[in-house]
C-alpha atoms as a PDB file:
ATOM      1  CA  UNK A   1       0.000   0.000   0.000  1.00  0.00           C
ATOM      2  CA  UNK A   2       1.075   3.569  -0.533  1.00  0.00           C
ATOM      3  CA  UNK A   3       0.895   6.621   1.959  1.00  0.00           C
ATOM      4  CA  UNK A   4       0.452   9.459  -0.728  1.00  0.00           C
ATOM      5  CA  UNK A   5      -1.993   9.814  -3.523  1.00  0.00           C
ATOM      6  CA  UNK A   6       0.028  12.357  -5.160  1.00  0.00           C
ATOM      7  CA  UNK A   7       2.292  11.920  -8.394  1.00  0.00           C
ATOM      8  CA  UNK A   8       4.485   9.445  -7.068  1.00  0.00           C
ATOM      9  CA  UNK A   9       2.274   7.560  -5.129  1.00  0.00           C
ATOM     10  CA  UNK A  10      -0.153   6.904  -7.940  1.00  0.00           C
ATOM     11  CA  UNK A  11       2.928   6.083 -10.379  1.00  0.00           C
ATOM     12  CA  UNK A  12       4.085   3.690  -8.012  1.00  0.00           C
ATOM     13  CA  UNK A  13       0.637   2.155  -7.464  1.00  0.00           C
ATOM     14  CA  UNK A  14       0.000   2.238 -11.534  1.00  0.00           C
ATOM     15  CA  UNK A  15       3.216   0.159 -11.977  1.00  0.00           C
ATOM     16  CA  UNK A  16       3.163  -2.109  -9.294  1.00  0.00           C
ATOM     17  CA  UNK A  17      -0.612  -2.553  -9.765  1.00  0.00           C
ATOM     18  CA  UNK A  18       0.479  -3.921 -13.359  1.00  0.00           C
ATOM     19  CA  UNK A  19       2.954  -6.028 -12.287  1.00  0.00           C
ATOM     20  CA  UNK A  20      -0.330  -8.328 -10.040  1.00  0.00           C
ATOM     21  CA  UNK A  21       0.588  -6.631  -6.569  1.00  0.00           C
ATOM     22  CA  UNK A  22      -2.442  -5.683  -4.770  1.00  0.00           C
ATOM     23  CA  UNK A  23      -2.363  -2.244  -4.238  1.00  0.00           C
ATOM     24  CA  UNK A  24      -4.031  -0.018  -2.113  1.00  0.00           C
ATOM     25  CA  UNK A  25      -4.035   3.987  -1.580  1.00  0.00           C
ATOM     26  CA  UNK A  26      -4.428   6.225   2.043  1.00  0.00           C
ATOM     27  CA  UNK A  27      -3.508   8.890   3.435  1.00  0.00           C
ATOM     28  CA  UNK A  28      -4.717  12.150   1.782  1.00  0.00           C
ATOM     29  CA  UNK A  29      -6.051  16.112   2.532  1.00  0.00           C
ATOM     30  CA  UNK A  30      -8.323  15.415  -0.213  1.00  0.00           C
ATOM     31  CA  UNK A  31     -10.615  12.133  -0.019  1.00  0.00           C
ATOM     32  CA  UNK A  32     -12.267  12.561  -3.412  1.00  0.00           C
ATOM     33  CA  UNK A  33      -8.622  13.137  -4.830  1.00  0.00           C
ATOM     34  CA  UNK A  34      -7.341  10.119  -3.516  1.00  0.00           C
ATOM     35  CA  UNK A  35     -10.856   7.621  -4.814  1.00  0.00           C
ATOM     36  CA  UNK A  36     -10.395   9.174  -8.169  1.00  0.00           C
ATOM     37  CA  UNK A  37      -6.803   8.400  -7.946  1.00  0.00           C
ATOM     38  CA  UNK A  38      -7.009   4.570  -6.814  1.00  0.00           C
ATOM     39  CA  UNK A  39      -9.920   4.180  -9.094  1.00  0.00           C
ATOM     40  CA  UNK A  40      -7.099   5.500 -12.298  1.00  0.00           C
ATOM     41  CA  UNK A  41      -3.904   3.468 -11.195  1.00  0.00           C
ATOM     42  CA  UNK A  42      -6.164   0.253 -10.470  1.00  0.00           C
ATOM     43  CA  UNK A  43      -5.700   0.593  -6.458  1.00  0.00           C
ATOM     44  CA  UNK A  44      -7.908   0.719  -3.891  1.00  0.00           C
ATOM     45  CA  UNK A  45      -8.793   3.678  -1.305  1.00  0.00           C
ATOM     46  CA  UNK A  46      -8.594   3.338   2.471  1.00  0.00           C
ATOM     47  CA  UNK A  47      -8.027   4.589   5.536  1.00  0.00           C
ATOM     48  CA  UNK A  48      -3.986   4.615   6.803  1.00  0.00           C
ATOM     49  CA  UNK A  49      -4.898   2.307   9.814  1.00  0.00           C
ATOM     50  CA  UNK A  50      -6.200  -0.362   8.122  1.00  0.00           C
ATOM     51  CA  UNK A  51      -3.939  -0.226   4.868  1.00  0.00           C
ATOM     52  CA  UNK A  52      -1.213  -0.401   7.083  1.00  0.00           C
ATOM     53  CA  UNK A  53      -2.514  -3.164   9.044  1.00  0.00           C
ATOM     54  CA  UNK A  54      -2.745  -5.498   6.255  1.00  0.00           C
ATOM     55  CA  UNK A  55       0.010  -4.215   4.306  1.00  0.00           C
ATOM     56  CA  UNK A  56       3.443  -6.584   3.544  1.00  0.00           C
ATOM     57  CA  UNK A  57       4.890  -3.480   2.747  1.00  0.00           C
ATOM     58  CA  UNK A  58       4.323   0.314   3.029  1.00  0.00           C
ATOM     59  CA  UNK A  59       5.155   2.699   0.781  1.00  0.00           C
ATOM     60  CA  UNK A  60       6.085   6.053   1.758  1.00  0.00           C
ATOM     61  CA  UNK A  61       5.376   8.835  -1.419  1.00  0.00           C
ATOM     62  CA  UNK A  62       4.102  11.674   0.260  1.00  0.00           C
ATOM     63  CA  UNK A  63       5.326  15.453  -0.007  1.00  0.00           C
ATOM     64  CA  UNK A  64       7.901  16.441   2.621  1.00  0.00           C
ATOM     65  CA  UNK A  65       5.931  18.913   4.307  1.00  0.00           C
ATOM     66  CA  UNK A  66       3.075  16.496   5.292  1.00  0.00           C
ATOM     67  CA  UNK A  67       5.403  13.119   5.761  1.00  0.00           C
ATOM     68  CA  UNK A  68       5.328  13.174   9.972  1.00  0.00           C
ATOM     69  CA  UNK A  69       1.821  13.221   9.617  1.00  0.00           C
ATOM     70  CA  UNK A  70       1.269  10.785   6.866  1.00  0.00           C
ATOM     71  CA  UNK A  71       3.769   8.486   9.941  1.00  0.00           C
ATOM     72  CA  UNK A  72       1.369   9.224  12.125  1.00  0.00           C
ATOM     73  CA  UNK A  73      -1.571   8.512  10.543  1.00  0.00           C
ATOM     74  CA  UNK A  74      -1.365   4.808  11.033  1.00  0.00           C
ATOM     75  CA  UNK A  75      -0.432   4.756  14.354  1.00  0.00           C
ATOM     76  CA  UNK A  76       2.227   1.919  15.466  1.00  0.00           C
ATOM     77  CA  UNK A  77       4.760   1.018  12.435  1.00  0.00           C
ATOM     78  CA  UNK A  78       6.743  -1.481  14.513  1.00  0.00           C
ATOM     79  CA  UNK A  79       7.492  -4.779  12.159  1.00  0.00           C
ATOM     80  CA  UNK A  80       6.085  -3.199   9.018  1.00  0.00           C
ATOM     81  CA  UNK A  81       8.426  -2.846   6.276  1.00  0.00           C
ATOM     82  CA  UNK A  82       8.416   1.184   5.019  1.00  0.00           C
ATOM     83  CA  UNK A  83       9.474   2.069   1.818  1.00  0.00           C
ATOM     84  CA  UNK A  84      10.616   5.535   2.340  1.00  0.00           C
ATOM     85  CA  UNK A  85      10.542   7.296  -0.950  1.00  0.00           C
ATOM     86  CA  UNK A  86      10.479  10.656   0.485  1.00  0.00           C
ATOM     87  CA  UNK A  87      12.774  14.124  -0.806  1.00  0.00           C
ATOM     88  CA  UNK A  88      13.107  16.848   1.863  1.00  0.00           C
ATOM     89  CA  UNK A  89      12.576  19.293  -0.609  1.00  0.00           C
ATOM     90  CA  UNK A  90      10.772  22.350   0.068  1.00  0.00           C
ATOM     91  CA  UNK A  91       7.096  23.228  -1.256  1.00  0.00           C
ATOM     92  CA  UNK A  92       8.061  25.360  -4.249  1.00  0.00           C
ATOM     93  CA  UNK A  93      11.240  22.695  -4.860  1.00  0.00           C
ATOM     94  CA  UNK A  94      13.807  25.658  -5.117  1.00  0.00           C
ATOM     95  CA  UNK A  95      16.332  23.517  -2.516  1.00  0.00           C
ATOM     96  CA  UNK A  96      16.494  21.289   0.547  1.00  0.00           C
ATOM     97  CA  UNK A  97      14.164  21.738   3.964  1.00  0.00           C
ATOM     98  CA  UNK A  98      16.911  20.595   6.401  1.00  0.00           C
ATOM     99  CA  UNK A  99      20.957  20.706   5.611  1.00  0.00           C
ATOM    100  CA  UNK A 100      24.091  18.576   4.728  1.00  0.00           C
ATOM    101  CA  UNK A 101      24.748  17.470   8.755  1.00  0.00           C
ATOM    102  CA  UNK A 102      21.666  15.130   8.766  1.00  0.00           C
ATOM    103  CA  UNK A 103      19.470  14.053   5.688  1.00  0.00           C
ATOM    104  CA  UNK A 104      15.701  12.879   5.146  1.00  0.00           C
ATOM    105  CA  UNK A 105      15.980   9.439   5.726  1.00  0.00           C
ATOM    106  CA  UNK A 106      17.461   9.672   8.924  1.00  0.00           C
ATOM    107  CA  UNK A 107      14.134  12.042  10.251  1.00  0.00           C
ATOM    108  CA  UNK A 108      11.758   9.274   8.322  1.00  0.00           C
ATOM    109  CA  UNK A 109      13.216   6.813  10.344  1.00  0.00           C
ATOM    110  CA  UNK A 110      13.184   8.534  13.567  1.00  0.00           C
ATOM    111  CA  UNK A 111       9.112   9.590  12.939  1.00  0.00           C
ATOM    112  CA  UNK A 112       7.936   5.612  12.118  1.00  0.00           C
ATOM    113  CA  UNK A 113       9.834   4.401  14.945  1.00  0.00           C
ATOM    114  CA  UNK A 114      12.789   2.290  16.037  1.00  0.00           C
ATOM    115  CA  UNK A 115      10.178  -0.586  15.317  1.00  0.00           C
ATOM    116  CA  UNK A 116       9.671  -0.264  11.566  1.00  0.00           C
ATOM    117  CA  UNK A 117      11.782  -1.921   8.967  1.00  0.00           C
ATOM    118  CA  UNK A 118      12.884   1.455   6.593  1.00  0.00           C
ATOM    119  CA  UNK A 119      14.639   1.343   3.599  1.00  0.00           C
ATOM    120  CA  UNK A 120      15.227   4.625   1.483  1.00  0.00           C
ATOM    121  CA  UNK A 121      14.958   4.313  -2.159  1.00  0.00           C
ATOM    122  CA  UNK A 122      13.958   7.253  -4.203  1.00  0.00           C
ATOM    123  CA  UNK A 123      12.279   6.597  -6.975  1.00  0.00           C
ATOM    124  CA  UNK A 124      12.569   8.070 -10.770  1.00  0.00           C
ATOM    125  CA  UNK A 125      10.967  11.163 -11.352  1.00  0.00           C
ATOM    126  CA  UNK A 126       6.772  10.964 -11.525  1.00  0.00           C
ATOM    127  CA  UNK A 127       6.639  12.253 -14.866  1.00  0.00           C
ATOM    128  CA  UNK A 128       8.802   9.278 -16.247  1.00  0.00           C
ATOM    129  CA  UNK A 129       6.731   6.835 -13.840  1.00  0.00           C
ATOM    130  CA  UNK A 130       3.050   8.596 -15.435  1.00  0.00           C
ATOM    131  CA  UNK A 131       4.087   7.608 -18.913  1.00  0.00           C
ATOM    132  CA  UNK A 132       2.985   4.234 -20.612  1.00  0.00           C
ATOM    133  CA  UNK A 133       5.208   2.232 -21.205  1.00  0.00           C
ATOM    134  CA  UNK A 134       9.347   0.893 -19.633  1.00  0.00           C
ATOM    135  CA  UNK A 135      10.981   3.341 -18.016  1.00  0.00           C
ATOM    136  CA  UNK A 136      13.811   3.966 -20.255  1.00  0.00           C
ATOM    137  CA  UNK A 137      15.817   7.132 -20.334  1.00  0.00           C
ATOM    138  CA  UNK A 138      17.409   8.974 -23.176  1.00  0.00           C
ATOM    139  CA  UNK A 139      20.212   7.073 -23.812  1.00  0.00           C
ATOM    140  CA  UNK A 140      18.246   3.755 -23.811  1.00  0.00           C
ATOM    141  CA  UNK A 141      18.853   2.757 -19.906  1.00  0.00           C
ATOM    142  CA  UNK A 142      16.780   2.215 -17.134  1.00  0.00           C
ATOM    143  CA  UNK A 143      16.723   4.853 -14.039  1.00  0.00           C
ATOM    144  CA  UNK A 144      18.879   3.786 -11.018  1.00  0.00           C
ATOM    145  CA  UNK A 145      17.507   3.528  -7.593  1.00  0.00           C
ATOM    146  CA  UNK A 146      19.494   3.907  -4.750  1.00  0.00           C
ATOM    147  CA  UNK A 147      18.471   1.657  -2.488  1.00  0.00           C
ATOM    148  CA  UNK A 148      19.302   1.593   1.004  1.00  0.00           C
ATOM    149  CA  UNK A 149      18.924   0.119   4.946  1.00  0.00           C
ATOM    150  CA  UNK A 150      19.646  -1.709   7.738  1.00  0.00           C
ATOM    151  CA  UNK A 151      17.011  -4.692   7.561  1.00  0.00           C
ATOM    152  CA  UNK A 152      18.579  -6.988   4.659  1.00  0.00           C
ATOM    153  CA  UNK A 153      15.258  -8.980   3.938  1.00  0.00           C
ATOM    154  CA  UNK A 154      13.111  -5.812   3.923  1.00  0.00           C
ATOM    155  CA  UNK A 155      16.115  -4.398   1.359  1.00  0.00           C
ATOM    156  CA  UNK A 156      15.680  -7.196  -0.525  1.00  0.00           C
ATOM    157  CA  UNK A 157      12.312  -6.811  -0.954  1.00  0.00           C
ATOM    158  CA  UNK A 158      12.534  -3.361  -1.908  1.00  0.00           C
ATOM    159  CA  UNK A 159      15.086  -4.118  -4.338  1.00  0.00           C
ATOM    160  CA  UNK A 160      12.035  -6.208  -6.311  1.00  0.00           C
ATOM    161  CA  UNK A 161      10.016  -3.927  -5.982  1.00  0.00           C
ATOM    162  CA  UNK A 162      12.330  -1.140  -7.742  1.00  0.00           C
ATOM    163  CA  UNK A 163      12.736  -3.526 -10.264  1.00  0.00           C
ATOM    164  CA  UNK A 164       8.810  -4.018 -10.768  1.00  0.00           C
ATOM    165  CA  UNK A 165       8.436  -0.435 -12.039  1.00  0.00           C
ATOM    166  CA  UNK A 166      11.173  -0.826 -14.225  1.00  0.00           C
ATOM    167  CA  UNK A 167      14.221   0.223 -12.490  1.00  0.00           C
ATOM    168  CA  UNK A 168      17.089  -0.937 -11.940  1.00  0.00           C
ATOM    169  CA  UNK A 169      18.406  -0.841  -7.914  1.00  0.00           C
ATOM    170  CA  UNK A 170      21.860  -0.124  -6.932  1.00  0.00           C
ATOM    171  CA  UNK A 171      21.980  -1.673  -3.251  1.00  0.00           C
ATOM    172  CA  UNK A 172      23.903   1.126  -1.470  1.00  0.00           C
ATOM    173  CA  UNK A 173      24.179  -1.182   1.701  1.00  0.00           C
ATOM    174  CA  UNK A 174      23.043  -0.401   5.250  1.00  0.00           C
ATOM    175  CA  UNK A 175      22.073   3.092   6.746  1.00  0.00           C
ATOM    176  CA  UNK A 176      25.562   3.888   8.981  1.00  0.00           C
ATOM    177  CA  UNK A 177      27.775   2.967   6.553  1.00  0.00           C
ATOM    178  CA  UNK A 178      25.998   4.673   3.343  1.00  0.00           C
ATOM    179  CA  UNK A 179      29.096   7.083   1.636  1.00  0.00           C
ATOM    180  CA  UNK A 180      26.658   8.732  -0.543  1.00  0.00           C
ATOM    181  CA  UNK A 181      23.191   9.432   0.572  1.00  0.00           C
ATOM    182  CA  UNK A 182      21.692  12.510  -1.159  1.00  0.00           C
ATOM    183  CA  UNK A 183      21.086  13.323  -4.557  1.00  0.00           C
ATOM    184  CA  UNK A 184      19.292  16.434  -6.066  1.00  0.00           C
ATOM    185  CA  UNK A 185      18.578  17.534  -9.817  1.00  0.00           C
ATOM    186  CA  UNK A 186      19.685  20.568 -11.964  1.00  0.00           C
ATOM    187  CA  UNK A 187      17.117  22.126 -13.820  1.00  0.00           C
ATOM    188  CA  UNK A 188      17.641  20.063 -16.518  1.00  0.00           C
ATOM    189  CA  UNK A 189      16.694  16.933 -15.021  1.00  0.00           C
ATOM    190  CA  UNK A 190      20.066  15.467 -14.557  1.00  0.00           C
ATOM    191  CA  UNK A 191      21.027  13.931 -10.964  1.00  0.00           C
ATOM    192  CA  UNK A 192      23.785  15.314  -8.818  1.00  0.00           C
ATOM    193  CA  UNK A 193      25.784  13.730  -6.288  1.00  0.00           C
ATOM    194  CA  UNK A 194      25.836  14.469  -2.173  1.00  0.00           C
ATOM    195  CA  UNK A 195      28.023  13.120   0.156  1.00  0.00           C
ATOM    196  CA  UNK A 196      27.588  13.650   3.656  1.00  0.00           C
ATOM    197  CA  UNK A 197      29.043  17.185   3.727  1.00  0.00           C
ATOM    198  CA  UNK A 198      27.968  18.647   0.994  1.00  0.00           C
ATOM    199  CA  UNK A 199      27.066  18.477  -2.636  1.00  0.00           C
ATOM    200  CA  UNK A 200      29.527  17.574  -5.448  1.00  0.00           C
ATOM    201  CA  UNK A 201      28.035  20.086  -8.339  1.00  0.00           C
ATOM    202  CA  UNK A 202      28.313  17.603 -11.106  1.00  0.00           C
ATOM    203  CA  UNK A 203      25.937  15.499 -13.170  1.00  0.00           C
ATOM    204  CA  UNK A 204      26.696  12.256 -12.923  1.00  0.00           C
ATOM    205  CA  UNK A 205      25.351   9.086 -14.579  1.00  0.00           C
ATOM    206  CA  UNK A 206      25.743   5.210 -12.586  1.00  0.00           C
ATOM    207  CA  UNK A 207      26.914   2.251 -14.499  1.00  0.00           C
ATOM    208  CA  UNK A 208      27.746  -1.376 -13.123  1.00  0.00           C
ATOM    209  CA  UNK A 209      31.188  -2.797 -14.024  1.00  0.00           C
ATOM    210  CA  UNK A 210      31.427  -5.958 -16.142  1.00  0.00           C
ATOM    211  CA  UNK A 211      33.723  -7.177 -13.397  1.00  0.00           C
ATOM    212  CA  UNK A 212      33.183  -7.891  -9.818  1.00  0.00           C
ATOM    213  CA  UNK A 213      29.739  -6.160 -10.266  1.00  0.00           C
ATOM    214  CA  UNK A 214      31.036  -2.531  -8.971  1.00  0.00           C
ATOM    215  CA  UNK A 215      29.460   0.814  -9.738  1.00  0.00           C
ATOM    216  CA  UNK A 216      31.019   3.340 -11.531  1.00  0.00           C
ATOM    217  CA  UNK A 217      30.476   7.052 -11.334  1.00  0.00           C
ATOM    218  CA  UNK A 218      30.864   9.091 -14.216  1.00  0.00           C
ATOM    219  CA  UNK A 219      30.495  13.011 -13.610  1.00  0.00           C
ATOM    220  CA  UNK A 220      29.806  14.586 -16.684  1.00  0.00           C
ATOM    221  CA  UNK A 221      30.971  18.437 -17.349  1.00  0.00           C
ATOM    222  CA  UNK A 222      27.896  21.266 -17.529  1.00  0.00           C
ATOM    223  CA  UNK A 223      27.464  22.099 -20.737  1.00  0.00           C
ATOM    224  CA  UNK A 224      29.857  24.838 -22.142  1.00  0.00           C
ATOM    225  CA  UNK A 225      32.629  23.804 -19.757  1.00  0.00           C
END
């Protein structure tokens, strides 16, 4: 089930609905909004409470402004496995709510609980996940998911269910140990790179190596540079 009926929730629920999971949407300001939704992505509408209650998994796409609530809304998370796909950015996306010394996931994880089973995986942008269709990008591959946690079977199943909507997941390894945990986009659309003190101002594109099944990191120059 997805918290969020908003752009990324409903892609998410579209895709995965395709793919034979049962799907299910809650949590929303607007209840006709999120019917009309669930009725278009072939989900179903419900209250967080009981979603959450029957849910194998939990799927966290709601706007960072309104994410402690959407925690909340549920009441206790402990055992459930949350999907945090959450950005801290702010309303009118011109940058980041909170700074470079802690980072979204770490707040998501402190709101659901030390109970709940989070792993952080933020998925490809809504507009590629609203179109019909693979998600393939312009040069022909798939969007990369970081994906990322401390509980290896809830990982696991995260990983499979980035690859259900067509992506393909980079497992970035537990939470304490994560080098790289923050990524933003230019205006162009192209991702750039955080580490945990700052952003490296570079688009950058992910590839796996043929060999011992590394990653490789390829920063590309802005244009006219």
């Amino acid at each position: 089930m997805a918290l969020g009926a908003g752009n990324v929730g409903n892609g998410l629920a579209r895709r995965h609905a395709a793919r034979g999971h049962d799907v299910c949407l809650a949590f929303s300001r607007n209840r006709g909004k999120l019917k009309a939704g669930a009725r278009a992505v072939g989900a179903r509408p419900a209250e967080p409470q009981q979603a959450v209650a029957a849910a194998e998994a939990v799927v966290l796409a709601t706007p960072w402004t309104v994410t402690e609530a959407a925690l909340q809304s549920p009441g206790d998370l402990s055992g459930k496995l949350l999907w945090d796909c959450t950005n801290p950015l702010k309303p009118e996306m011109s940058g980041l709510v909170i700074g470079t010394e802690t980072c979204g996931g770490e707040l998501v994880a402190a709101w659901a609980g030390s109970g709940a089973r989070v792993v952080k995986a933020i998925p490809p942008f809504a507009e590629q996940m609203a179109r019909e269709g693979p998600l393939i990008l312009e040069d022909g591959r798939s969007p990369s998911v970081f994906v990322c946690g401390d509980d290896s079977p809830a990982r696991s199943t995260v990983v499979t269910l980035v690859r259900d909507i067509g992506a393909e997941p980079i497992e970035a390894g537990v939470a304490a140990q994560r080098p790289v945990h923050r990524t933003r986009r230019d205006a162009a659309g192209a991702p750039r790179l955080s580490a945990r003190h700052g952003y490296v101002d570079r688009p950058f594109s992910i590839a796996r190596l043929s060999s011992g099944g590394g990653l490789a990191i390829a920063f590309r120059n802005p244009p006219g540079a």
